[in-house]
Protein backbone atom coordinates (compact mmCIF):
# COMPACT_ATOMS: atom_id res chain seq x y z
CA UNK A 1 -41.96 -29.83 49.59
CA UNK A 2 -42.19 -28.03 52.80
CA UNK A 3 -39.10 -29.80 54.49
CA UNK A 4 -37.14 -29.64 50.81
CA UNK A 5 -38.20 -25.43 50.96
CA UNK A 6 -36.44 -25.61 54.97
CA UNK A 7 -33.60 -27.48 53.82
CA UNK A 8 -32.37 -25.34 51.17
CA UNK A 9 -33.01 -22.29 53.41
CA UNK A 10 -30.51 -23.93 56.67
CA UNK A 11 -27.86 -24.61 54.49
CA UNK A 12 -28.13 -20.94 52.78
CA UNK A 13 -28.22 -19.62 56.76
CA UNK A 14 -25.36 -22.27 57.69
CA UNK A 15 -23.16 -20.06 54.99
CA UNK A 16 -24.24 -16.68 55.69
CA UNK A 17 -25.46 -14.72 58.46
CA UNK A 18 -27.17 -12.55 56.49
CA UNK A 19 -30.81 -11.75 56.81
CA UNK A 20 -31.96 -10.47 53.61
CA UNK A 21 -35.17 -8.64 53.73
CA UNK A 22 -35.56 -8.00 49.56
CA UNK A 23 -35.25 -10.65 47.13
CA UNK A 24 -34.67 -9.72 43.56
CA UNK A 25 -35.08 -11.88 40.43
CA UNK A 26 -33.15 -10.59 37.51
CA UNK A 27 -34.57 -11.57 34.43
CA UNK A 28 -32.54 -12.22 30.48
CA UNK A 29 -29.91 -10.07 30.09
CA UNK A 30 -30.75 -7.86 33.19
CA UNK A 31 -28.21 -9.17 35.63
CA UNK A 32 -26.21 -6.26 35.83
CA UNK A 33 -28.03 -5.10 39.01
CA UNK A 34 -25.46 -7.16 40.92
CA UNK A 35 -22.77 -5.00 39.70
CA UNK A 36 -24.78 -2.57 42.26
CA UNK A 37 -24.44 -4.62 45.58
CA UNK A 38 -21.76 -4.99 47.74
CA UNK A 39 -21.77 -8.74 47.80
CA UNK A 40 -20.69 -10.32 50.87
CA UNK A 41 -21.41 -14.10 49.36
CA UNK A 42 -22.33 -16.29 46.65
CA UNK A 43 -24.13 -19.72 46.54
CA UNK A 44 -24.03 -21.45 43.10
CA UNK A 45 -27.32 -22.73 42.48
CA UNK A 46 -25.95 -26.27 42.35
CA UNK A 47 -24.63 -26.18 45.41
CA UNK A 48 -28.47 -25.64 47.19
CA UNK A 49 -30.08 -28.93 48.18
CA UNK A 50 -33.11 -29.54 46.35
CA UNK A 51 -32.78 -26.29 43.95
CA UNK A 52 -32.79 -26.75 40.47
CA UNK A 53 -29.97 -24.90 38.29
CA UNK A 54 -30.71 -22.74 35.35
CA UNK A 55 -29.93 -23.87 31.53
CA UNK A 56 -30.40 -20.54 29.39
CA UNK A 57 -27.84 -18.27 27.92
CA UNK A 58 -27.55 -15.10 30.03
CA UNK A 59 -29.08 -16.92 33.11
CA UNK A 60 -25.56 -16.98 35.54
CA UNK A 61 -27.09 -19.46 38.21
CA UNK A 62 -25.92 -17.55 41.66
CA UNK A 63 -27.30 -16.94 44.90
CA UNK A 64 -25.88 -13.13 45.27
CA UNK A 65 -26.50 -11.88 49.17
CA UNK A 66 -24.97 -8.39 50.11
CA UNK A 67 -26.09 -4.75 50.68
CA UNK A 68 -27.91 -2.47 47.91
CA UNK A 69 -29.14 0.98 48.78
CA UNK A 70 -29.09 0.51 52.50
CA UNK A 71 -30.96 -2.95 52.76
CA UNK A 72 -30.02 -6.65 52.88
CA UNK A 73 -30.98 -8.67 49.89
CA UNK A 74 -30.54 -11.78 48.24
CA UNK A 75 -30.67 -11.70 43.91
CA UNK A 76 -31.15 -14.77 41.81
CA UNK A 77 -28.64 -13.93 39.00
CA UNK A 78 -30.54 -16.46 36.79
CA UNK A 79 -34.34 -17.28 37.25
CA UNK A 80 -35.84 -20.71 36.43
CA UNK A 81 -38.50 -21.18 33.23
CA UNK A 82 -41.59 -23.29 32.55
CA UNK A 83 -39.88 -24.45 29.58
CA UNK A 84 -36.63 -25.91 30.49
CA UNK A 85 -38.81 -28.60 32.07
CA UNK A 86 -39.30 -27.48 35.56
CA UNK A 87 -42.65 -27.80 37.06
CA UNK A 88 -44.04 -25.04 38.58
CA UNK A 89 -43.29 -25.78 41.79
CA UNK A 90 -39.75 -25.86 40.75
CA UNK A 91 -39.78 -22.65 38.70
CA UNK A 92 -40.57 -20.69 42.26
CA UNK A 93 -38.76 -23.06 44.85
CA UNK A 94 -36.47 -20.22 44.87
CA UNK A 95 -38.95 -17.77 45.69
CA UNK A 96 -40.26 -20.18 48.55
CA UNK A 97 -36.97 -20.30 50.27
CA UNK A 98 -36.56 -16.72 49.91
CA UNK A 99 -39.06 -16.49 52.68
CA UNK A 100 -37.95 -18.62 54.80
CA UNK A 101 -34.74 -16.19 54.87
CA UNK A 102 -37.01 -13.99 55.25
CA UNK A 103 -37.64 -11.19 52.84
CA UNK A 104 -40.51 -8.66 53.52
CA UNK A 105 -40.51 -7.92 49.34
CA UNK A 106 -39.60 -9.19 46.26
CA UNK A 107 -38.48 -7.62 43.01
CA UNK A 108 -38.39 -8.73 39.69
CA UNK A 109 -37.40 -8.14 36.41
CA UNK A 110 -37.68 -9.38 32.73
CA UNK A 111 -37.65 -9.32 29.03
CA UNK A 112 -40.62 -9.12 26.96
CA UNK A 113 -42.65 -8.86 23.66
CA UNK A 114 -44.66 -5.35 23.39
CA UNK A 115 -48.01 -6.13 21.81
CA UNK A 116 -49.34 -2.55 22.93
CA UNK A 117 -49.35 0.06 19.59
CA UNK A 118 -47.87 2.77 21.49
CA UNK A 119 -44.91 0.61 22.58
CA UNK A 120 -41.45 0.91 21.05
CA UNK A 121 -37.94 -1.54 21.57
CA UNK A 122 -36.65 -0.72 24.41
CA UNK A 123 -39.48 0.28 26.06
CA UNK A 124 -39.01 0.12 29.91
CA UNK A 125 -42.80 -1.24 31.02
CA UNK A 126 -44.08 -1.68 34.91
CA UNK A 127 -46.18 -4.20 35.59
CA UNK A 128 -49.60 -3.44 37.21
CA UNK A 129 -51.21 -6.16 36.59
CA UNK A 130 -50.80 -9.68 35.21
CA UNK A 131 -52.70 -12.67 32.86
CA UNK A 132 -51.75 -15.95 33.67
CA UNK A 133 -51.56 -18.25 30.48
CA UNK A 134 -49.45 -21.18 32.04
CA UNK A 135 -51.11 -24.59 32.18
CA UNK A 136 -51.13 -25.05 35.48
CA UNK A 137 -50.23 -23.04 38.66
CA UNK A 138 -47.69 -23.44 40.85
CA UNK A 139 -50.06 -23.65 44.10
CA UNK A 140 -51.83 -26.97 42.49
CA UNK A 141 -51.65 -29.44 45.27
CA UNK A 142 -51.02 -29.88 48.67
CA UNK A 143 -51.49 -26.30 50.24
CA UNK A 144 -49.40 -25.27 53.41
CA UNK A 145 -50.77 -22.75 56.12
CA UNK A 146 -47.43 -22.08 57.01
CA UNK A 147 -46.96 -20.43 53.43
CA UNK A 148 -50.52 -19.29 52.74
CA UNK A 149 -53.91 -19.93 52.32
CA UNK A 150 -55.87 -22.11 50.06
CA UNK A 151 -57.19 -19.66 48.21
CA UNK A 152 -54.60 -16.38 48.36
CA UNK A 153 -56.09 -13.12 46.66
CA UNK A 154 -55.00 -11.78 43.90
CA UNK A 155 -56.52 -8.08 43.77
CA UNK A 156 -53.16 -6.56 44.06
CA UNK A 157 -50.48 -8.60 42.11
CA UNK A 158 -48.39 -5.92 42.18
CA UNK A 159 -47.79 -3.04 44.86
CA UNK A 160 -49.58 0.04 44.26
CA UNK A 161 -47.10 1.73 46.57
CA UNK A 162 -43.75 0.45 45.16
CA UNK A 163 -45.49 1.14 41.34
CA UNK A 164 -46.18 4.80 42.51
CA UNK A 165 -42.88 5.43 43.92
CA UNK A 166 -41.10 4.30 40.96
CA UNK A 167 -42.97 6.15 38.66
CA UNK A 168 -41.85 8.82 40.84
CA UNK A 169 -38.22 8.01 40.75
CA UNK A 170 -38.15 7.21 36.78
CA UNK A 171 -39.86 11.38 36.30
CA UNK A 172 -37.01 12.45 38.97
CA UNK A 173 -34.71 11.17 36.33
CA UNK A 174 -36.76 11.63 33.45
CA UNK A 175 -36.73 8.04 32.52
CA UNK A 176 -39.68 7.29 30.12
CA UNK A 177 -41.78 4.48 31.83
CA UNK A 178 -45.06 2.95 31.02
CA UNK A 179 -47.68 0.59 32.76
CA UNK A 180 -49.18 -2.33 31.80
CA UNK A 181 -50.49 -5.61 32.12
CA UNK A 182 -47.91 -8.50 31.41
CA UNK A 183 -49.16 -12.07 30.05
CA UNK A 184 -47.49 -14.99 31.08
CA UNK A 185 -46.58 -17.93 28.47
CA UNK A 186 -44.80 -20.92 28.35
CA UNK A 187 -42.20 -20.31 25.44
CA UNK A 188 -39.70 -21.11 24.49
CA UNK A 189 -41.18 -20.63 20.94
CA UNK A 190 -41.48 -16.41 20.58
CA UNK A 191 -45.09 -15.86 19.37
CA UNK A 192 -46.83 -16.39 16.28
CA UNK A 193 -47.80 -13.08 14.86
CA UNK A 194 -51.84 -14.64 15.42
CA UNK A 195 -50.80 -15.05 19.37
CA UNK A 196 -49.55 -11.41 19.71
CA UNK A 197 -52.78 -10.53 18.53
CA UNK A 198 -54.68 -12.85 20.73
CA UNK A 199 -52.58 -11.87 23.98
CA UNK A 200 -53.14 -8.22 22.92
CA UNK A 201 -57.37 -9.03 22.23
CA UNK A 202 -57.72 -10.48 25.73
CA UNK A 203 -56.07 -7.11 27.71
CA UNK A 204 -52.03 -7.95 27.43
CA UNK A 205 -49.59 -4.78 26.58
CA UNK A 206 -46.73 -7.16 26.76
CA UNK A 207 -45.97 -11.28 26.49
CA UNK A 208 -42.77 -13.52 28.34
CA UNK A 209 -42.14 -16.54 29.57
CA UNK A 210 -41.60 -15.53 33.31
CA UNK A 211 -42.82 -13.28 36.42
CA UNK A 212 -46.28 -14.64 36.76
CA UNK A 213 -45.76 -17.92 38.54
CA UNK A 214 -43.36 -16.19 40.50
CA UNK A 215 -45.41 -13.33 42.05
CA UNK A 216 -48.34 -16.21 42.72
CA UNK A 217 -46.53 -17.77 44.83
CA UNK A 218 -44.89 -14.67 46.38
CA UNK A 219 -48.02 -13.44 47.19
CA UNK A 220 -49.70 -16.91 48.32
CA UNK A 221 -46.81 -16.01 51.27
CA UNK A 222 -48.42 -12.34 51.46
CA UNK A 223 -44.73 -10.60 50.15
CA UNK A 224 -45.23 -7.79 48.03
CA UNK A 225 -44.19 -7.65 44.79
CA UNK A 226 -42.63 -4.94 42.26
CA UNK A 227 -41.75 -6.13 38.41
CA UNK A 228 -40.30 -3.80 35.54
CA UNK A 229 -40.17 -5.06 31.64
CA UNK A 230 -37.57 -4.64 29.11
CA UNK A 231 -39.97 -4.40 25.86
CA UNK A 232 -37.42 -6.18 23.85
CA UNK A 233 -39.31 -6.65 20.36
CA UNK A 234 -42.70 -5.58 19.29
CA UNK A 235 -45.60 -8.11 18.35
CA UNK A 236 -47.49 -5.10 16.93
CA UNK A 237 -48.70 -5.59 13.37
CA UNK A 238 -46.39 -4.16 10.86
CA UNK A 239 -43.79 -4.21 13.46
CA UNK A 240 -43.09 -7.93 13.60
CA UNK A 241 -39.52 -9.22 12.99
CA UNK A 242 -37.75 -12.35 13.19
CA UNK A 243 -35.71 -11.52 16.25
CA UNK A 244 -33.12 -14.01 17.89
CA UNK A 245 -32.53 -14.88 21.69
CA UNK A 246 -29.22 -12.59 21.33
CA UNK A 247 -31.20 -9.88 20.26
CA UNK A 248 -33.53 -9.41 23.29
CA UNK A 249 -30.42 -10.01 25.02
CA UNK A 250 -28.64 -7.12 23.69
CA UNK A 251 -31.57 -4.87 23.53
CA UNK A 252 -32.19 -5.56 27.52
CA UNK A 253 -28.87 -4.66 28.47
CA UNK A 254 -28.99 -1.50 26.68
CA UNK A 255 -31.83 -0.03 28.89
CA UNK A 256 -30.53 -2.15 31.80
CA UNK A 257 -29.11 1.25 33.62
CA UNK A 258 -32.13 3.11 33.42
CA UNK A 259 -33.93 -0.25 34.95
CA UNK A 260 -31.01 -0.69 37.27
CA UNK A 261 -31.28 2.82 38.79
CA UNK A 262 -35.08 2.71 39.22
CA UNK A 263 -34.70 -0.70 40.95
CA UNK A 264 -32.19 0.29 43.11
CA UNK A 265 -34.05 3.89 44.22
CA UNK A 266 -36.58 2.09 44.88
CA UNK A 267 -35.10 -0.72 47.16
CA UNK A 268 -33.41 2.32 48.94
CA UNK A 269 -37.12 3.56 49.74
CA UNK A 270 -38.77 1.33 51.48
């Protein structure tokens, strides 16, 4: 895996001679963020040796590098899920070469179900903390010092620092923004109305598919992380509905600006 993670990274570097120092996930429906950078090149994810391409509506499947508020990043437009039928290893290989281009932070985004009462759609939610609820974990197996240790620690998931200056941006623009603790499931079923409750019993303000795996492994490789949640529908009861992919879709891209701005504040910051 090690020599797979180089690979993909040297042919990235053979294309561009950029050194991206952010990476930036962009999660269903929130891919409008690119519409922010000055992109100076584009790798289609098939194109990558060894990385896999993503198969969901509203997941484009580019490699974006360029310029955002005064740094050099690199943005998955399209992230990679558990349930397509990646392992994973292969749901952060992305995240692994990132590194090896060598970003100093990573930011990520995503759509989820709001299980906390106060919550309502649309909802723009920081994550402070995460439960992971995958079977499995993407640093099962052979474990590379290179990377990370054996046993990484996971007291800080997510950067006090970048949460507290983007709780400062979102007031500068009076942007309504919560906190909360994100729980990570495989999908692609949405949740029973007994599994919102369960998620919400065991600490959870909000439930997706995505993020968790992610940040592990980003912070196995000691990169800080920053994540911000779309609370697309509400597992709250009385508040359930039957609610369609196209729905979160739309709802996401609704609040994407407000997301979009704080995001790219932020990035300027640090």
């Amino acid at each position: 895996m090690l020599e797979k993670f180089k690979k993909a990274a040297s042919y990235i570097q053979d294309i561009t001679e950029l050194k991206p120092t952010v990476g930036i996930i962009l999660g269903t429906g929130l891919g409008g963020l690119v519409n922010e950078i000055e992109i100076l090149h584009e790798i289609a994810y098939g194109d990558i040796p060894h990385f896999p391409v993503s198969t969901v509506k509203g997941h484009s499947g580019k490699l974006i590098f360029g310029n955002l508020g005064g740094k050099s990043v690199v943005a998955m437009q399209g992230r990679f899920h558990y349930y397509e039928g990646y392992s994973l290893q292969e749901v952060t290989f992305p995240v692994r070469v990132m590194k090896f281009l060598g970003i100093k932070n990573l930011f990520v985004s995503n759509a989820s179900g709001g299980v906390n009462e106060a919550f309502e759609i649309g909802e723009i939610m920081i994550l402070n903390d995460h439960i992971d609820l995958f079977p499995g974990n993407p640093l099962i197996g052979k474990n590379y010092e290179e990377l990370g240790p054996r046993f990484p620690d996971m007291s800080e998931p997510y950067s006090h620092s970048l949460i507290m200056k983007a709780t400062e941006i979102a007031s500068k623009h009076n942007i309504k923004v919560s906190q909360g603790i994100y729980a990570g499931l495989t999908g692609p079923t949405l949740e029973t109305p007994a599994e919102y409750q369960y998620v919400h019993s065991i600490g959870a303000d909000a439930v997706g598919m995505s993020t968790v795996p992610e940040v592990i492994v980003a912070r196995h490789m000691n990169i800080p992380c920053f994540a911000i949640s779309i609370i697309t529908d509400l597992g709250v009861p009385g508040k359930i509905q039957k609610v369609t992919h196209q729905e979160v879709i739309q709802v996401a891209a609704k609040q994407e600006p407000k997301m979009t701005l704080i995001m790219k504040e932020l990035i300027s910051s640090i």
